[in-house]
N, C-alpha and C. Protein backbone atom coordinates (compact mmCIF):
# COMPACT_ATOMS: atom_id res chain seq x y z
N UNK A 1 79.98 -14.70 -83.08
CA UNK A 1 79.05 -13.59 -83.14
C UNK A 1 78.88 -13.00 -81.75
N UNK A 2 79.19 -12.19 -81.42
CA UNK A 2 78.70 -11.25 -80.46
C UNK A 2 77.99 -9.77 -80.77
N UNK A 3 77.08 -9.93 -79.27
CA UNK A 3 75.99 -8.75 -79.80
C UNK A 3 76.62 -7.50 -79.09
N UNK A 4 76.41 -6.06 -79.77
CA UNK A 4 76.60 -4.99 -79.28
C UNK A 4 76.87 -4.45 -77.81
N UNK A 5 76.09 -4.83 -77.08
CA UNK A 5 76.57 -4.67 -75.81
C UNK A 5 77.74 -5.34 -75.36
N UNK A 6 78.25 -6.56 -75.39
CA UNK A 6 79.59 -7.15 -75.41
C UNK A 6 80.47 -6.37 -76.15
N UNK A 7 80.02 -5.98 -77.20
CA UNK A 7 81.49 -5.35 -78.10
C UNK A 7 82.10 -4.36 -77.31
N UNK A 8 80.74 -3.51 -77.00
CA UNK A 8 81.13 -2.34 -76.16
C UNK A 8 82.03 -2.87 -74.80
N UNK A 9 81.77 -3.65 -74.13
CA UNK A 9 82.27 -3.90 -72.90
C UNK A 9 83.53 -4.62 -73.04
N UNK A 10 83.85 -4.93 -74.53
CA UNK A 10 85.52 -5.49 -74.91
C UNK A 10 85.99 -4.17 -74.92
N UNK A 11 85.67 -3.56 -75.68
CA UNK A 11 86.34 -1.88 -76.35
C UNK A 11 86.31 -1.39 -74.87
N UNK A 12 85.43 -1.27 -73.80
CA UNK A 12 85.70 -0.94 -71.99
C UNK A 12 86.70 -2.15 -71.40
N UNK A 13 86.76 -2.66 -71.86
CA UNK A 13 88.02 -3.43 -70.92
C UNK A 13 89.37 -3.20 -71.64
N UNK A 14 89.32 -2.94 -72.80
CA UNK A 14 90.69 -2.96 -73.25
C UNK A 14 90.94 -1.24 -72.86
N UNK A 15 89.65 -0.57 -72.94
CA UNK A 15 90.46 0.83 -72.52
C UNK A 15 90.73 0.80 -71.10
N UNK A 16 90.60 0.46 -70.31
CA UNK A 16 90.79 0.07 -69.00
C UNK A 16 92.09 -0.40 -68.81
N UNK A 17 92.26 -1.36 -69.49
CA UNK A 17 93.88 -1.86 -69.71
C UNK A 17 94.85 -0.84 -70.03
N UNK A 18 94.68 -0.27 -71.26
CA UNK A 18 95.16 0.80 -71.76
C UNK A 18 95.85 2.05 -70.84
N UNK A 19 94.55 2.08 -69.69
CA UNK A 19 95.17 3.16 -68.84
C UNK A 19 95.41 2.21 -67.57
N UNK A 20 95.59 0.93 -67.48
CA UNK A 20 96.23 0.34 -66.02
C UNK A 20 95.15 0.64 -64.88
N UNK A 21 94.13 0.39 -65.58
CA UNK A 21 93.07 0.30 -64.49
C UNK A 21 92.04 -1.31 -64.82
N UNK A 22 92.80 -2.06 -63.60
CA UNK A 22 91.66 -3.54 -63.75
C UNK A 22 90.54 -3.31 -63.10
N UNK A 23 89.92 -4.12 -64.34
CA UNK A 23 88.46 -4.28 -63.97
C UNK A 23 87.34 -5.86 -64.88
N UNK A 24 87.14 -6.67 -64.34
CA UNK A 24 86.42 -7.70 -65.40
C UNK A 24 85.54 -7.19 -65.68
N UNK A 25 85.29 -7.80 -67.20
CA UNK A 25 84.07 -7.51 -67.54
C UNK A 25 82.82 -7.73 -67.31
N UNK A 26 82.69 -8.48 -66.72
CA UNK A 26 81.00 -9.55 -66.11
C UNK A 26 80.99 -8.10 -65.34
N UNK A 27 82.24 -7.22 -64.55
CA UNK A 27 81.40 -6.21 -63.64
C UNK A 27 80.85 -5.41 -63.99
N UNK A 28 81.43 -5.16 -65.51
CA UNK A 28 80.83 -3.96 -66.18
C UNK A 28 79.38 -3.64 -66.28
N UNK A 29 78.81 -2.64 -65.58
CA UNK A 29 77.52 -2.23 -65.61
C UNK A 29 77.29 -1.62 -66.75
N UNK A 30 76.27 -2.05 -68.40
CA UNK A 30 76.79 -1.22 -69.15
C UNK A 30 75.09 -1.31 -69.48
N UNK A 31 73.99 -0.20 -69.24
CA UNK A 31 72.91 -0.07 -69.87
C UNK A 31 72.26 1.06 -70.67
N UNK A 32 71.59 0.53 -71.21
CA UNK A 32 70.60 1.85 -72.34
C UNK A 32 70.31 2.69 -70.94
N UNK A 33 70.72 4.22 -71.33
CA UNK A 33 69.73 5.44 -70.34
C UNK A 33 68.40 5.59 -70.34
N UNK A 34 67.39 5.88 -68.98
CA UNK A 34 66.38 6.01 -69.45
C UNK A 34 66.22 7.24 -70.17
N UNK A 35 66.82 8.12 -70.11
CA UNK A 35 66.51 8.92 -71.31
C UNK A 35 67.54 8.86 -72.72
N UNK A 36 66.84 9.33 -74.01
CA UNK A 36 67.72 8.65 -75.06
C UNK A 36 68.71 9.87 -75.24
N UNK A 37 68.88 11.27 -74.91
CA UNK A 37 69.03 12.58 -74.77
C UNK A 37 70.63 12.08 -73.96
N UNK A 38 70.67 10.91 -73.16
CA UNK A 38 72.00 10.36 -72.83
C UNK A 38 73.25 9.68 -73.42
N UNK A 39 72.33 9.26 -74.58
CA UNK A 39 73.04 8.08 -75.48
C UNK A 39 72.41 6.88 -75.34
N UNK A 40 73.44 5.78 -76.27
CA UNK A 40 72.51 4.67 -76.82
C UNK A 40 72.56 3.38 -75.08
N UNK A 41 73.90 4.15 -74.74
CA UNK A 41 74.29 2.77 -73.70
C UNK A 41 75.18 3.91 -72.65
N UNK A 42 75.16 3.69 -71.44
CA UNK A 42 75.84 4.06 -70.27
C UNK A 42 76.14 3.71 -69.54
N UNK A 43 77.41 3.67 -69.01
CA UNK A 43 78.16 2.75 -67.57
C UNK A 43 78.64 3.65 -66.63
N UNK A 44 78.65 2.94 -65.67
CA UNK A 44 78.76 3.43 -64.29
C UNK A 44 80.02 3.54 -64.03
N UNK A 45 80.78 2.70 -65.05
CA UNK A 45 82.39 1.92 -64.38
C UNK A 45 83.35 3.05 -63.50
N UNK A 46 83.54 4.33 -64.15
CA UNK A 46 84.27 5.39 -63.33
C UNK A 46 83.96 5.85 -61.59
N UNK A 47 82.49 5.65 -61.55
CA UNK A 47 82.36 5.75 -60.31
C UNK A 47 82.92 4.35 -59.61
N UNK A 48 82.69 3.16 -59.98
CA UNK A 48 82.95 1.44 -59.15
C UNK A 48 84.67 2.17 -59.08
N UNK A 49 85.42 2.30 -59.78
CA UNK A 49 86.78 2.34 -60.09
C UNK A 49 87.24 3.65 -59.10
N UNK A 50 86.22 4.49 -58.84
CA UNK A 50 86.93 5.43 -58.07
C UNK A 50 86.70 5.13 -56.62
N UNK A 51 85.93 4.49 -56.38
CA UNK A 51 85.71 3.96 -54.83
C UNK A 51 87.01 3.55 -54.59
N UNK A 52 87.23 2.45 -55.11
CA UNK A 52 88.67 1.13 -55.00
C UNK A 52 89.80 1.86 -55.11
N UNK A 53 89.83 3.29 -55.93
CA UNK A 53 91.29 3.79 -56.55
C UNK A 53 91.61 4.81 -55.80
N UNK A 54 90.55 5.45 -55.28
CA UNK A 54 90.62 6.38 -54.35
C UNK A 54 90.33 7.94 -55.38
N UNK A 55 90.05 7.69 -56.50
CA UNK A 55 90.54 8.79 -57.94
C UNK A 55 89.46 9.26 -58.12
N UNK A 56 89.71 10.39 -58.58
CA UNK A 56 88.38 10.99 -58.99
C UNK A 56 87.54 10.54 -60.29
N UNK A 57 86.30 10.43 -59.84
CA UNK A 57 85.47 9.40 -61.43
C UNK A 57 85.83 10.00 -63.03
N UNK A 58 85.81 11.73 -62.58
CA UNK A 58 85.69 12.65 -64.11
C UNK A 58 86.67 12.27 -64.38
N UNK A 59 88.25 12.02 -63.91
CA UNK A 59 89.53 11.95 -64.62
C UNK A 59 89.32 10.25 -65.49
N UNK A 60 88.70 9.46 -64.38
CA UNK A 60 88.55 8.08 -65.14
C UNK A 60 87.97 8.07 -66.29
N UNK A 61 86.74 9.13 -66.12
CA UNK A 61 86.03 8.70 -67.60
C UNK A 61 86.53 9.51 -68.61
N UNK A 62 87.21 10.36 -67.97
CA UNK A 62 87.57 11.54 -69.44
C UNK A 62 89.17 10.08 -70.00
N UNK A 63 89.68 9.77 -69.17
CA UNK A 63 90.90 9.03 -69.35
C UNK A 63 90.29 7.74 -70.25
N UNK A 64 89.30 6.95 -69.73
CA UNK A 64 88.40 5.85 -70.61
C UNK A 64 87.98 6.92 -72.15
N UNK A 65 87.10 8.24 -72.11
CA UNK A 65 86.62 8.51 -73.10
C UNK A 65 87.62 8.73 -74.30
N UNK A 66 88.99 9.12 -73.57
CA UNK A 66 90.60 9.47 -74.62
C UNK A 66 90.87 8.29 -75.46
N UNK A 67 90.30 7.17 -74.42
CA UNK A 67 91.29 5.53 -74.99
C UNK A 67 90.25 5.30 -76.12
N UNK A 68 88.86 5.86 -75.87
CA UNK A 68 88.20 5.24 -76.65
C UNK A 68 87.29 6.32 -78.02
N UNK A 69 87.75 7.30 -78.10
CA UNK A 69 87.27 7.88 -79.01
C UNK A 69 87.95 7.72 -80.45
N UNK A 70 88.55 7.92 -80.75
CA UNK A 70 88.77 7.51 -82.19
C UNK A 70 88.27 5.87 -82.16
N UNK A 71 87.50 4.93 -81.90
CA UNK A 71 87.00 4.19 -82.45
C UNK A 71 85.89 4.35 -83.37
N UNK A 72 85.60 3.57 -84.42
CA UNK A 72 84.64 3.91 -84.95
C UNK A 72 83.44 3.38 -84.52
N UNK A 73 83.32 2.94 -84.00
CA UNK A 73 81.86 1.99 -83.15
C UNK A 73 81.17 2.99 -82.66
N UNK A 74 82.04 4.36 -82.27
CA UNK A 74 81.38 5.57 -81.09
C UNK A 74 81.09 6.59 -82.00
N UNK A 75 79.87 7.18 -82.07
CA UNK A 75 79.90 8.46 -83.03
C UNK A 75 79.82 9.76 -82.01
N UNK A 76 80.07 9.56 -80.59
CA UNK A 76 80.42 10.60 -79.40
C UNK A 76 80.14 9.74 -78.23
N UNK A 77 81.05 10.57 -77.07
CA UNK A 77 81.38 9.52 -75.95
C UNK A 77 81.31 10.55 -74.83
N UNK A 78 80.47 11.11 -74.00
CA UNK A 78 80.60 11.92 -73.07
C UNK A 78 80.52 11.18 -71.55
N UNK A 79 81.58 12.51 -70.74
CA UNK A 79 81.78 11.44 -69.36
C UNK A 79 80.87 13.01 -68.42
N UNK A 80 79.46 12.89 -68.20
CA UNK A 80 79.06 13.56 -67.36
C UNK A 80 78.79 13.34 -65.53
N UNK A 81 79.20 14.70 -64.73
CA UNK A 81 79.31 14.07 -63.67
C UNK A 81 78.33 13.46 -62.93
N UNK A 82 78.67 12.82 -61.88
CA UNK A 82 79.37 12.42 -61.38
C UNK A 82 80.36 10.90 -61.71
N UNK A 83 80.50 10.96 -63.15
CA UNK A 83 81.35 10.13 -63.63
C UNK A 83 80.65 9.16 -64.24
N UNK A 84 79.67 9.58 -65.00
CA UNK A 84 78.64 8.48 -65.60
C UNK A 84 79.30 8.26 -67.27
N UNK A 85 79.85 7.80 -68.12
CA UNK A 85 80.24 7.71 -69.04
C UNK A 85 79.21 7.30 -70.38
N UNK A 86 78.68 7.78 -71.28
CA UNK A 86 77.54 7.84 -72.38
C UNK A 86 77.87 7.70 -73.40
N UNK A 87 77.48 6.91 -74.18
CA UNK A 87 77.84 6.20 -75.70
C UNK A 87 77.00 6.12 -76.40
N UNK A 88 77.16 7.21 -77.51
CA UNK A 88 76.34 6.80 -78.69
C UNK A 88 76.72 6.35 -79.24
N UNK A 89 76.26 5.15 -80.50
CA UNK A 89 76.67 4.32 -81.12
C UNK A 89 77.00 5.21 -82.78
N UNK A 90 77.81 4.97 -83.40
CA UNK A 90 77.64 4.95 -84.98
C UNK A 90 76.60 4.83 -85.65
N UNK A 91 76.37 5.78 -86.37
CA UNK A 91 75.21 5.46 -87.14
C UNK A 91 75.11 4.61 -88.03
N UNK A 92 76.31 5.21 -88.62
CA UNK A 92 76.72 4.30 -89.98
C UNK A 92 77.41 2.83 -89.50
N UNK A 93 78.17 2.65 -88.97
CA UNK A 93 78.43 1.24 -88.51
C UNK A 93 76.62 0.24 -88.08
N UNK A 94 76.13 1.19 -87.17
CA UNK A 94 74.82 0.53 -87.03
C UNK A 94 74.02 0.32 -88.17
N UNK A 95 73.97 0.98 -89.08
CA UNK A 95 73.22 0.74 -90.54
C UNK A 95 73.96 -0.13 -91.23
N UNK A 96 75.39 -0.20 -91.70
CA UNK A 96 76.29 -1.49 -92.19
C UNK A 96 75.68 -2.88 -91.40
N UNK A 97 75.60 -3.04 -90.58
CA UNK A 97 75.47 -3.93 -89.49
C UNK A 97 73.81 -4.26 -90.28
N UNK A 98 72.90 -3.14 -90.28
CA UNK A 98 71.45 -3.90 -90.21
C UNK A 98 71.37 -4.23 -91.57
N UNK A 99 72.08 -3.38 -93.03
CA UNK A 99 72.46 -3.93 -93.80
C UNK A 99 72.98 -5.32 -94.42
N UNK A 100 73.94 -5.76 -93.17
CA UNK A 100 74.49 -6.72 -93.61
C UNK A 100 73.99 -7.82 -92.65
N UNK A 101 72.74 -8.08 -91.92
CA UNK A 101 72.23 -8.75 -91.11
C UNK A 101 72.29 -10.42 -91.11
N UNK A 102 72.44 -10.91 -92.15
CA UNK A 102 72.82 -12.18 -91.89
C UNK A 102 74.45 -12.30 -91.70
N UNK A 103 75.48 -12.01 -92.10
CA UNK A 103 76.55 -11.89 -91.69
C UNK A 103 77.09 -10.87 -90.93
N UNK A 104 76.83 -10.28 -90.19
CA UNK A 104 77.45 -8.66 -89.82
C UNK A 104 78.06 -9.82 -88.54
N UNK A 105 78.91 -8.91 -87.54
CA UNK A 105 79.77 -8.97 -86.51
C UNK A 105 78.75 -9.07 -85.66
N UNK A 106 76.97 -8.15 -85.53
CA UNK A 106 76.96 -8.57 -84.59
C UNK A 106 75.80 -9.70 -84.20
N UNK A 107 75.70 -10.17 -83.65
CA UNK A 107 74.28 -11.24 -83.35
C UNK A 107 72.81 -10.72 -82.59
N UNK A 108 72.06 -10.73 -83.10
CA UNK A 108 70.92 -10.63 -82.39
C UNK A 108 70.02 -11.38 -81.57
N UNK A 109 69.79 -11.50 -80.31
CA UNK A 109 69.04 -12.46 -79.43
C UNK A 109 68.70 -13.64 -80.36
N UNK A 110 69.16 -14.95 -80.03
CA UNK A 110 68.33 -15.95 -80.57
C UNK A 110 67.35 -16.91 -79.65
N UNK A 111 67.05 -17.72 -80.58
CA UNK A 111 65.87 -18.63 -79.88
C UNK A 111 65.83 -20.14 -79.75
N UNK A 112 65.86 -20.60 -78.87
CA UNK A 112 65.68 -22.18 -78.86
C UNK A 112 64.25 -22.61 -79.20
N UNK A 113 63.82 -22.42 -79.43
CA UNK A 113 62.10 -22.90 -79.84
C UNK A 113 62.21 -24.05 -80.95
N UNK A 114 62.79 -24.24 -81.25
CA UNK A 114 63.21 -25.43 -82.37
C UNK A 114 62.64 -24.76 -83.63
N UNK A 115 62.73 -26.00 -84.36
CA UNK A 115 62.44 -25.73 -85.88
C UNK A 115 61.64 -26.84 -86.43
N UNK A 116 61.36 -26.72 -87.67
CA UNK A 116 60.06 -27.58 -88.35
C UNK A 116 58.81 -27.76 -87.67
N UNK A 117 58.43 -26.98 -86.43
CA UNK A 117 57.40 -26.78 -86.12
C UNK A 117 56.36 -26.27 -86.84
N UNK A 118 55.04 -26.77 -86.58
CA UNK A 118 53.73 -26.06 -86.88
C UNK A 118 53.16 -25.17 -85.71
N UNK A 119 52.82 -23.94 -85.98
CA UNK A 119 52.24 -23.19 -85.07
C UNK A 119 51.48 -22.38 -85.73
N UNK A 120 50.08 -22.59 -84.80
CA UNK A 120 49.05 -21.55 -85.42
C UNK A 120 48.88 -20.34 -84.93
N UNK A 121 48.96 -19.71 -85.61
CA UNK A 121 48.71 -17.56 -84.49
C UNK A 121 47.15 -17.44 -85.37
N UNK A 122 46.44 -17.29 -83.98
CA UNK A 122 45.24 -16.87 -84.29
C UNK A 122 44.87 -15.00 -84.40
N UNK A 123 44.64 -14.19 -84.78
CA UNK A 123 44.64 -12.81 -84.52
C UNK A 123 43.59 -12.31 -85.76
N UNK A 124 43.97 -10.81 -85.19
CA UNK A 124 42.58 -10.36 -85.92
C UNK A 124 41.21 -10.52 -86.37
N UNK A 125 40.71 -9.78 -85.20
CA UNK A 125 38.92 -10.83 -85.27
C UNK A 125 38.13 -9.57 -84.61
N UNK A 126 38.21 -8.37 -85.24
CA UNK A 126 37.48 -7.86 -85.55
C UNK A 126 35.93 -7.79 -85.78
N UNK A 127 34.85 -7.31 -84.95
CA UNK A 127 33.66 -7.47 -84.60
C UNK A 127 32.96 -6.55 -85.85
N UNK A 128 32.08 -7.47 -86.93
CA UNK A 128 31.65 -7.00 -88.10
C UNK A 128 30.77 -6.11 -87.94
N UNK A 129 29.91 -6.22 -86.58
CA UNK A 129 28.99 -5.21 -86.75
C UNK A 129 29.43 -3.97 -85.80
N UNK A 130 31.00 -3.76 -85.40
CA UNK A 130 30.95 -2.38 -84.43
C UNK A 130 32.13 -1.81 -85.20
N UNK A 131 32.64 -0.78 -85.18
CA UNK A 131 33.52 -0.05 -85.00
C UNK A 131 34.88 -0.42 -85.24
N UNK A 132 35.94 -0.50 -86.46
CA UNK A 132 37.34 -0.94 -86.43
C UNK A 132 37.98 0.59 -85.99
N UNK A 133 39.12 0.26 -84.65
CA UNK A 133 39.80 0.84 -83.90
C UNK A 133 41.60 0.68 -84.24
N UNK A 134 42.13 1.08 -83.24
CA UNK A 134 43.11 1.00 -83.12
C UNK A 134 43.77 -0.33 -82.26
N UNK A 135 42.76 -0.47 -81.53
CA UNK A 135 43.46 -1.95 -81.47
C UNK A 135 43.43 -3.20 -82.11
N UNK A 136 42.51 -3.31 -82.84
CA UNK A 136 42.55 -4.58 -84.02
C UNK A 136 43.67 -4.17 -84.84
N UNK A 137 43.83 -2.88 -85.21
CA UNK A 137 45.48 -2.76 -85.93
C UNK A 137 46.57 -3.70 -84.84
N UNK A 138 46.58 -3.00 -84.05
CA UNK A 138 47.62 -3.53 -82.95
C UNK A 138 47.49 -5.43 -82.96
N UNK A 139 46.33 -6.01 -82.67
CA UNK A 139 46.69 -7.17 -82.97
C UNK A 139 46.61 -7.48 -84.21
N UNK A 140 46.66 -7.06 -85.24
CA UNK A 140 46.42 -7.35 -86.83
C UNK A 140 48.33 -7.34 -86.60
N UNK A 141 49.09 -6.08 -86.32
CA UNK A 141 50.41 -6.38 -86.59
C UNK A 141 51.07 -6.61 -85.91
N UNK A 142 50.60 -7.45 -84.90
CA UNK A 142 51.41 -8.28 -83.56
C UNK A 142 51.35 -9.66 -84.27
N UNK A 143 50.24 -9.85 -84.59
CA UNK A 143 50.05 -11.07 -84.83
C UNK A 143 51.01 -11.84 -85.89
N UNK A 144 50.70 -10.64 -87.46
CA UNK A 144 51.36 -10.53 -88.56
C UNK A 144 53.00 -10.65 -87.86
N UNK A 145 53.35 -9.68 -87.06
CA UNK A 145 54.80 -9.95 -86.74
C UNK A 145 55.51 -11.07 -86.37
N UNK A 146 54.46 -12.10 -85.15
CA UNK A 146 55.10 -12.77 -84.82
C UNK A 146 54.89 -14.20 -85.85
N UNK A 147 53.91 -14.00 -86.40
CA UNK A 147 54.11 -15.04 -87.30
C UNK A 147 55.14 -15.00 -88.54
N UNK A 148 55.66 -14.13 -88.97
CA UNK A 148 57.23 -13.74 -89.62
C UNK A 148 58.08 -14.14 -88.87
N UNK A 149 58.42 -14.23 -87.64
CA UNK A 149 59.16 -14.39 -86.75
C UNK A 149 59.51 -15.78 -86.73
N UNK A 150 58.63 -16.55 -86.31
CA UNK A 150 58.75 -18.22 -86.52
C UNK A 150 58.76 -18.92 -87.22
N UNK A 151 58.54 -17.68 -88.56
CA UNK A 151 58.83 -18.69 -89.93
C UNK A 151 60.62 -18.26 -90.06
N UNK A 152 61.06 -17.42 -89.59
CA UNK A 152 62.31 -16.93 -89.94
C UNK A 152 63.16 -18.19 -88.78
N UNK A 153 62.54 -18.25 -88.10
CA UNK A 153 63.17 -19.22 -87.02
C UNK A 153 63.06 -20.54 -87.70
N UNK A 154 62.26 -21.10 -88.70
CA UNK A 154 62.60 -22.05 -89.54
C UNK A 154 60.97 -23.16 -88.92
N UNK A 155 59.88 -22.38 -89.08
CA UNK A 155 58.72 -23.34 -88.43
C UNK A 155 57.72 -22.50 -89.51
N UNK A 156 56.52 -23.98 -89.43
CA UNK A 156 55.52 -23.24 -90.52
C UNK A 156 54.33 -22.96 -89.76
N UNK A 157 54.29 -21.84 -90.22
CA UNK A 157 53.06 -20.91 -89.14
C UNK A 157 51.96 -21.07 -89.98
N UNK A 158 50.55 -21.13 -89.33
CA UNK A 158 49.45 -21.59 -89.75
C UNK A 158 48.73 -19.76 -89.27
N UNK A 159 48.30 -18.89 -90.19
CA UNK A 159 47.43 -18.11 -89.59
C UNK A 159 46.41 -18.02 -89.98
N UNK A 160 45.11 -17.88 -88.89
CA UNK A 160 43.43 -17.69 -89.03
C UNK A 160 43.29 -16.67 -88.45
N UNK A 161 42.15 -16.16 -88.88
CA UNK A 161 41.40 -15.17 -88.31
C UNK A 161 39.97 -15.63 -89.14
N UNK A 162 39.68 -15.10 -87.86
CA UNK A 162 38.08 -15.60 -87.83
C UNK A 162 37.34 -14.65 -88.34
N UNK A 163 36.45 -14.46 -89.79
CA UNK A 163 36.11 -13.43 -90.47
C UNK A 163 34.51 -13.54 -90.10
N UNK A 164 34.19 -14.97 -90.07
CA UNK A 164 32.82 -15.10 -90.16
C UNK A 164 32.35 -15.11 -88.96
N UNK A 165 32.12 -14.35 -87.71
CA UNK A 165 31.54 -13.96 -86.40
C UNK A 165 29.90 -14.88 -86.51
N UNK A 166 29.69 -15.94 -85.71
CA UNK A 166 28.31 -16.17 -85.66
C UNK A 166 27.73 -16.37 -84.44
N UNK A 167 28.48 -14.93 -83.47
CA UNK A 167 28.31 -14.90 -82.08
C UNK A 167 26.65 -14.52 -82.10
N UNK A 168 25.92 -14.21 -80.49
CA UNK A 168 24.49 -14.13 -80.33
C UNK A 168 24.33 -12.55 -81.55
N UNK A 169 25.19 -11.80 -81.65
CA UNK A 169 25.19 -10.02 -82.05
C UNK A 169 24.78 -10.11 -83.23
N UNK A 170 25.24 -11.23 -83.73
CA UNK A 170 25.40 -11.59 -85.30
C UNK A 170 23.96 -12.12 -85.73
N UNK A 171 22.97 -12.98 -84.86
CA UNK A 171 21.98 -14.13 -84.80
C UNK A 171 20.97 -12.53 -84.62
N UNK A 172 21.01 -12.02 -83.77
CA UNK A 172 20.12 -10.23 -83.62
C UNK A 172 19.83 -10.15 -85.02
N UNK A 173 21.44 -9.47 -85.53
CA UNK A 173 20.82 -8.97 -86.90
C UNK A 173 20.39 -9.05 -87.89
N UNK A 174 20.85 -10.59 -87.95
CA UNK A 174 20.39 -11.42 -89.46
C UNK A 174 18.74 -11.33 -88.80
N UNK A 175 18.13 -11.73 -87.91
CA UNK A 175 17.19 -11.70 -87.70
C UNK A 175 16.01 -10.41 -87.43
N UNK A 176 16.94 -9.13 -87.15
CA UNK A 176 16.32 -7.42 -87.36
C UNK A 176 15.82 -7.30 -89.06
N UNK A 177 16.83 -7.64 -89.84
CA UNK A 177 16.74 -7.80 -91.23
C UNK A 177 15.74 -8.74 -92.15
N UNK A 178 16.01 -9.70 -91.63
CA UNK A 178 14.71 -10.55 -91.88
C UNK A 178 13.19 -9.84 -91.09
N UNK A 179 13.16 -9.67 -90.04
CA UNK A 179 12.04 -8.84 -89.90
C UNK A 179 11.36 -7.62 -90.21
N UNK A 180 12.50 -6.75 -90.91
CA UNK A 180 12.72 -5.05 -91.83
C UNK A 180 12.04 -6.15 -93.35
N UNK A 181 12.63 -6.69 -93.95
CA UNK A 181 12.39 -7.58 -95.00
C UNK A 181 10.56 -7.67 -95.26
N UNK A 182 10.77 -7.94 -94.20
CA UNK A 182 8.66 -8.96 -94.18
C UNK A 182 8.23 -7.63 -94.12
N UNK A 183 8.35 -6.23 -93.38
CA UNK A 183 7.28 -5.33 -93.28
C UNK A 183 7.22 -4.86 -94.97
């Protein structure tokens, strides 16, 4: 199993080969852009390769983008200057893939945390007498998430949330009420 970013950086080394330009892969600089308006993943490699080659970066990447466009992994491959090379991924290969998630080609980060564990996620605790916001959502489905998470990892998750508040706020009102009560 290998994950997406490796695939990509096989499919960059073999086009590299392709046009007789070495390069290992461990050098390959290959990251998400900060903007998404770039593509899914972008490498530097044409500029590293034109230092050493003496060549101009645009011919490298347009020469890398030739070797590598009819793949299907790429649903467009632009080499903008100064030789930055941009990869969007397939859509449809990426949807086959999340489709086929327990077997697909590619792997997703795993975890050593073991298994048959008990773990408790405490979350959502929500204050009865103020205001539900937007952040008790936020830990309501952080919480919810990660406890899916560690059961998928093969451990049995214990979740509480604390409904019954019998902080001082709580001891006020039962006691405002009882005193509204008697008048």
């Amino acid at each position: 199993m290998v994950m997406i970013k490796e695939e990509i950086k096989k499919k960059l080394v073999a086009a590299l080969k392709k046009n007789n330009l070495a390069f290992e892969a461990d050098s390959i600089d290959l990251q998400p852009p900060k903007l998404s308006s770039f593509g899914d993943y972008s490498t530097s490699i044409a500029l590293k390769l034109a230092k050493t080659l003496k060549k101009n970066p645009m011919e490298i990447g347009s020469a890398i983008k030739q070797s590598l466009e009819n793949d299907n992994l790429f649903e467009k491959i632009d080499v903008l200057s100064p030789g930055f090379i941009n990869f969007w991924l397939s859509q449809k290969i990426l949807f086959a893939n999340l489709c086929n998630f327990g077997q697909n080609i590619f792997s997703f980060p795993s975890f050593s945390f073991g298994k048959n564990k008990k773990i408790l996620i405490e979350y959502a605790q929500p204050n009865t007498h103020k205001l539900f916001h937007i952040g008790h959502l936020r830990n309501i489905t952080l919480g919810e998430a990660l406890a899916r998470i560690f059961e998928t990892l093969g451990n049995k998750v214990i979740r509480v949330n604390y409904q019954g508040d019998v902080g001082l706020h709580i001891a006020k009102c039962l006691w405002a009420v009882k005193k509204e009560q008697e008048k």
